[in-house]
Protein backbone atom coordinates (compact mmCIF):
# COMPACT_ATOMS: atom_id res chain seq x y z
CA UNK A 1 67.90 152.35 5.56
CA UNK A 2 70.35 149.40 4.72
CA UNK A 3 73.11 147.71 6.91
CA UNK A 4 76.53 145.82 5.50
CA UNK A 5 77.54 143.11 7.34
CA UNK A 6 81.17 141.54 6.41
CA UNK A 7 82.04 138.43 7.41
CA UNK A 8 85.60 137.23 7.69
CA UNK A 9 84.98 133.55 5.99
CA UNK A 10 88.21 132.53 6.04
CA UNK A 11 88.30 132.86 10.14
CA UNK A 12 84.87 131.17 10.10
CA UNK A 13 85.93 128.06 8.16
CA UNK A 14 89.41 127.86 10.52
CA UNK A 15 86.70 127.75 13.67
CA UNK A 16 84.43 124.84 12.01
CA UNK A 17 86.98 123.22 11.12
CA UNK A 18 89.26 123.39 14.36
CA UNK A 19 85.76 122.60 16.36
CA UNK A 20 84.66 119.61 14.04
CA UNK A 21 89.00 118.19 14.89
CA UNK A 22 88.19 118.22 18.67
CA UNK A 23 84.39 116.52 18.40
CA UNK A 24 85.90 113.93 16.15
CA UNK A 25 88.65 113.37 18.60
CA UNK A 26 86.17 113.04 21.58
CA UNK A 27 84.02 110.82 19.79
CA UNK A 28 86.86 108.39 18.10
CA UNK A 29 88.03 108.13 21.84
CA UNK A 30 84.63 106.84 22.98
CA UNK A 31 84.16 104.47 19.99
CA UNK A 32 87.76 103.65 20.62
CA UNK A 33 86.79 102.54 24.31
CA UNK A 34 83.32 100.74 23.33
CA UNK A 35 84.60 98.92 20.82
CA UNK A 36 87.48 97.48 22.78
CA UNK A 37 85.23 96.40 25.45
CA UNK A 38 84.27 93.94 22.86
CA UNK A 39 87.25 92.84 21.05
CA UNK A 40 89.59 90.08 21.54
CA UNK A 41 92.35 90.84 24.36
CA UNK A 42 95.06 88.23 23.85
CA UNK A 43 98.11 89.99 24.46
CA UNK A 44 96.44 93.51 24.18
CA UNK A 45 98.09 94.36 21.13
CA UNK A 46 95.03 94.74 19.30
CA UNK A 47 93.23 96.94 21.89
CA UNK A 48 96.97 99.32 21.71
CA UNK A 49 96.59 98.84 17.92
CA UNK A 50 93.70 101.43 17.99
CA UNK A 51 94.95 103.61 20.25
CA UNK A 52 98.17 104.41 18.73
CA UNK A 53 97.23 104.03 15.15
CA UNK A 54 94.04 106.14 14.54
CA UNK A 55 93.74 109.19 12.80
CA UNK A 56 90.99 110.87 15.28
CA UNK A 57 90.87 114.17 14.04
CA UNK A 58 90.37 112.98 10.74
CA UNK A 59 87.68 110.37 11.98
CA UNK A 60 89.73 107.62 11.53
CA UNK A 61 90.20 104.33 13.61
CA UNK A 62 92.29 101.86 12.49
CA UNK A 63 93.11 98.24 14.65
CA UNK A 64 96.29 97.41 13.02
CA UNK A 65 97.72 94.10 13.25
CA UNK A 66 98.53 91.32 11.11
CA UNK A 67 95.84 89.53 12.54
CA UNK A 68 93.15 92.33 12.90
CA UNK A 69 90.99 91.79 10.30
CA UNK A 70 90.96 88.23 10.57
CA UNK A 71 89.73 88.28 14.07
CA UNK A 72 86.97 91.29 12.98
CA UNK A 73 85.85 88.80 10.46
CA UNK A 74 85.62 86.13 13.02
CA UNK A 75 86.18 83.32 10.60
CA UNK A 76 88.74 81.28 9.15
CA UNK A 77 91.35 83.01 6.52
CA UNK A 78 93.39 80.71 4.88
CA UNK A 79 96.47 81.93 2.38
CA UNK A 80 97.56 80.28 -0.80
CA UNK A 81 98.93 76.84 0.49
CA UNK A 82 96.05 76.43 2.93
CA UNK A 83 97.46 77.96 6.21
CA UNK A 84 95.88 80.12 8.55
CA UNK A 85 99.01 81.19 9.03
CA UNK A 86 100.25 83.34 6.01
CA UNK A 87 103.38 85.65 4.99
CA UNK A 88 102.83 89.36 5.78
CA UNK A 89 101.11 91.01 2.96
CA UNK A 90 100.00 87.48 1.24
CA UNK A 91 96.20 87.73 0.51
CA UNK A 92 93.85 85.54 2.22
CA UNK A 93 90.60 84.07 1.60
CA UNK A 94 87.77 82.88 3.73
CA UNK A 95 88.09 78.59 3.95
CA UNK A 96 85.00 76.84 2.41
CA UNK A 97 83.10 75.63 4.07
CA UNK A 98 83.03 78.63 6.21
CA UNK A 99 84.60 78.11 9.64
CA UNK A 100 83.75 80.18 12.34
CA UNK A 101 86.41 81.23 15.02
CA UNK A 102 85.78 81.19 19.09
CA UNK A 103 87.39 83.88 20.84
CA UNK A 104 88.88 82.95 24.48
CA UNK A 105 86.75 84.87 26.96
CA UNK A 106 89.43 84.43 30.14
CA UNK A 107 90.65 87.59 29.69
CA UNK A 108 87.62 89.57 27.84
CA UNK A 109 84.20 87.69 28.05
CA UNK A 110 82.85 90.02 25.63
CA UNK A 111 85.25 89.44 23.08
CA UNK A 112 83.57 88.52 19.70
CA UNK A 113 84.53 89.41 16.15
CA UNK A 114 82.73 92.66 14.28
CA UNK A 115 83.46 94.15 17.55
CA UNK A 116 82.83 97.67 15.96
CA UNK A 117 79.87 96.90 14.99
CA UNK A 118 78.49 95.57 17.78
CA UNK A 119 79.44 98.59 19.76
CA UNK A 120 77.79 101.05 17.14
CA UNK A 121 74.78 98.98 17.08
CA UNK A 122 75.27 99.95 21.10
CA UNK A 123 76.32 103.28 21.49
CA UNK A 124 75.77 104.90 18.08
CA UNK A 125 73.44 107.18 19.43
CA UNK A 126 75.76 108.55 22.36
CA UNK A 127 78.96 108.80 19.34
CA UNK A 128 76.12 111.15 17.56
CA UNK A 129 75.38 113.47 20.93
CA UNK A 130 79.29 112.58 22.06
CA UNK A 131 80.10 114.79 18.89
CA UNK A 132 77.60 117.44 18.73
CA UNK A 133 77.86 118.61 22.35
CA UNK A 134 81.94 118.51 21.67
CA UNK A 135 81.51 120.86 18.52
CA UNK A 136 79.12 122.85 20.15
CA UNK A 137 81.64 123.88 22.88
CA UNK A 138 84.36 123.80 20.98
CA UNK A 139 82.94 126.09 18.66
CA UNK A 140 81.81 128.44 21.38
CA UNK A 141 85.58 128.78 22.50
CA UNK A 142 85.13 125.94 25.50
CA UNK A 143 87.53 123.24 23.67
């Protein structure tokens, strides 16, 4: 006795996919959230910077600012004629000796630089079960 069993892959592959879109989604909203808890507030342009300029559902977060990576870095970037302050686009370099920065903690007393970071360290694990329990439903049709 034998059985055939066809399988319609393309269908399959559309469901993983569209399921693995809404986890990453979920989860880049959390990591979104815990990682702004610890970055820099000034004007809360950085914090909006991530929420309106990630890719989620490709797993993407970006902070994008002119000054974003220089605060992640948390030390002080200097461009060609010594500035900290440098023309958009113009590379800049860390100043030796190295100078670290101090973020104002009036509005966010957890701000600190590698703010990412410091929040995976954190809450890496719950991203990880954030995800799978996301795909899991999704991929059962609760999504």
């Amino acid at each position: 006795m034998s059985a055939t069993f066809k399988f319609n892959v393309p269908e399959i592959m559309g469901n993983i996919e569209a399921a693995n879109q809404e986890a990453l989604v979920e989860m880049g909203q959390q990591i979104i959230a815990n990682s702004n808890y610890y970055c820099p507030h000034g004007e809360d342009s950085l914090i909006t910077s991530a929420e309106n300029n990630s890719d989620l559902e490709n797993g993407i977060i970006i902070w994008d600012t002119p000054y974003a990576s220089y605060l992640y870095h948390g030390v002080l970037m200097v461009g060609k004629n010594g500035s900290a302050w440098a023309k958009r686009g113009e590379k800049k370099k860390i100043k030796a000796p190295e100078q670290k920065l101090n973020f104002a903690t009036d509005k966010n007393p957890n701000a600190q630089n590698m703010w990412f970071h410091k929040a995976k360290d954190i809450h890496g694990d719950q991203w990880n079960t954030i995800y799978k329990n996301a795909f899991k439903k999704a991929m059962k049709g609760g999504g």
